[in-house]
C-alpha atoms as a PDB file:
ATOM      1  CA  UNK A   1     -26.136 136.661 120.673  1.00  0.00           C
ATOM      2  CA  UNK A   2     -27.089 133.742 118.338  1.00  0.00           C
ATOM      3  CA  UNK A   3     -23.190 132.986 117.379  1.00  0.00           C
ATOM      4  CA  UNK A   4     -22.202 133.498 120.559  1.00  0.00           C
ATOM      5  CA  UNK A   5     -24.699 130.679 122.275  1.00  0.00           C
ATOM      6  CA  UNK A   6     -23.477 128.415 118.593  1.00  0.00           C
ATOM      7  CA  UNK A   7     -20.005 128.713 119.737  1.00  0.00           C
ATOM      8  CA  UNK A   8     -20.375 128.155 123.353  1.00  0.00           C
ATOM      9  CA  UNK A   9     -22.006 124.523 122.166  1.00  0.00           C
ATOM     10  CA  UNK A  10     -19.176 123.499 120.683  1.00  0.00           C
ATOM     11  CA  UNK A  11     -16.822 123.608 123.308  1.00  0.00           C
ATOM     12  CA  UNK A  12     -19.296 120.844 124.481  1.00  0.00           C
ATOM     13  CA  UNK A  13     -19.176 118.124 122.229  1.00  0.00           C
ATOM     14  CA  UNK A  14     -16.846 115.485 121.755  1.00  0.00           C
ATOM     15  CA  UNK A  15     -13.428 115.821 119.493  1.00  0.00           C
ATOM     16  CA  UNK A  16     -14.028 113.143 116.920  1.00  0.00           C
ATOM     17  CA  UNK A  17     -11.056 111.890 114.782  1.00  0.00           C
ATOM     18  CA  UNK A  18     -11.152 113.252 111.197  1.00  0.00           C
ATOM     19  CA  UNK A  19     -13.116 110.397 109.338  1.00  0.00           C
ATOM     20  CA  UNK A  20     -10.787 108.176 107.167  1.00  0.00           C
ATOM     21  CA  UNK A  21     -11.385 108.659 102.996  1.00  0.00           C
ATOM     22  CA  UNK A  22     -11.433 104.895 101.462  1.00  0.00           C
ATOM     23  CA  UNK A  23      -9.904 105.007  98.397  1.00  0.00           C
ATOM     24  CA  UNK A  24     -11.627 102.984  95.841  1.00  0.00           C
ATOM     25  CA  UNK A  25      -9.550 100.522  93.984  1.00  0.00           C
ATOM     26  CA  UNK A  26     -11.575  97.850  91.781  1.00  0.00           C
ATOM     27  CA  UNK A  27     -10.960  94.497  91.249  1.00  0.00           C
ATOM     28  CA  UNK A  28     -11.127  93.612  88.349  1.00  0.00           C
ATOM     29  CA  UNK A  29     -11.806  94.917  85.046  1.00  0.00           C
ATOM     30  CA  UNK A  30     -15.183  93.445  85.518  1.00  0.00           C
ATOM     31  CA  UNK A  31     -15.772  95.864  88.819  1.00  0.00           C
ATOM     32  CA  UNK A  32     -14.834  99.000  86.942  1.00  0.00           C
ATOM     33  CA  UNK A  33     -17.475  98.217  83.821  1.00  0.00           C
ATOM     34  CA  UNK A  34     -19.486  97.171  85.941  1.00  0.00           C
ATOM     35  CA  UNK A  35     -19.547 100.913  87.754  1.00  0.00           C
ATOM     36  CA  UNK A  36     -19.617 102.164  84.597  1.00  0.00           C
ATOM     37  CA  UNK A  37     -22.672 100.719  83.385  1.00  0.00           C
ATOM     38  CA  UNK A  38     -24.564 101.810  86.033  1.00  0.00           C
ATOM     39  CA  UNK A  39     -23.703 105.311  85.531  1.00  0.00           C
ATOM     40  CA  UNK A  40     -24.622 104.989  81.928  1.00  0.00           C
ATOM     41  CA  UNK A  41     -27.983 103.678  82.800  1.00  0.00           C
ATOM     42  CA  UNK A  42     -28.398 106.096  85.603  1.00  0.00           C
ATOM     43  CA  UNK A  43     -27.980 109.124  82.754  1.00  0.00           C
ATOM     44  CA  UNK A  44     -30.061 107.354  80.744  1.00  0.00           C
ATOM     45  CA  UNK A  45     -32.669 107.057  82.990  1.00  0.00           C
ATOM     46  CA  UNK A  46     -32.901 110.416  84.151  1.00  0.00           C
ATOM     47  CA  UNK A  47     -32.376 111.579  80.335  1.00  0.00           C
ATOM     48  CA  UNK A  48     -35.525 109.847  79.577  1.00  0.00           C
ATOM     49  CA  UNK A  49     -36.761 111.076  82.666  1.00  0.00           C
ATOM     50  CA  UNK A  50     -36.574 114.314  81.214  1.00  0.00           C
ATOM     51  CA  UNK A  51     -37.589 114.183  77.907  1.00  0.00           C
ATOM     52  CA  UNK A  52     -40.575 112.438  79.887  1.00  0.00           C
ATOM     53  CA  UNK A  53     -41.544 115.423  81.878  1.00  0.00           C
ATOM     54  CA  UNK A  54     -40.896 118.254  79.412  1.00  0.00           C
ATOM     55  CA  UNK A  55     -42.971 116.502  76.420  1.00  0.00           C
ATOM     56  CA  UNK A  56     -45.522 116.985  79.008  1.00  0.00           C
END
């Protein structure tokens, strides 16, 4: 009964277009470091983070 009343609600709602990927092209050099540092200090941050939680 449950999939039946799901699948009657989509015959309802509005055909969207299939959303559009950007592909991400940097810059510069600068851009892609840049990206790249932040990872890096993301990691590092949740590394410490971790070491953080568990010496607790």
């Amino acid at each position: 009964m449950f999939m039946n009343s799901v699948i009657d609600l989509t015959a309802y709602l509005p055909e969207q277009p299939a959303p559009r990927r950007r592909k991400r092209k940097f810059g510069s050099i600068a851009a892609a470091v840049e990206t790249v540092v932040t990872l890096l200090m993301g990691i590092g941050f949740l590394l410490a983070l971790t070491a953080f939680l568990l010496a607790l």
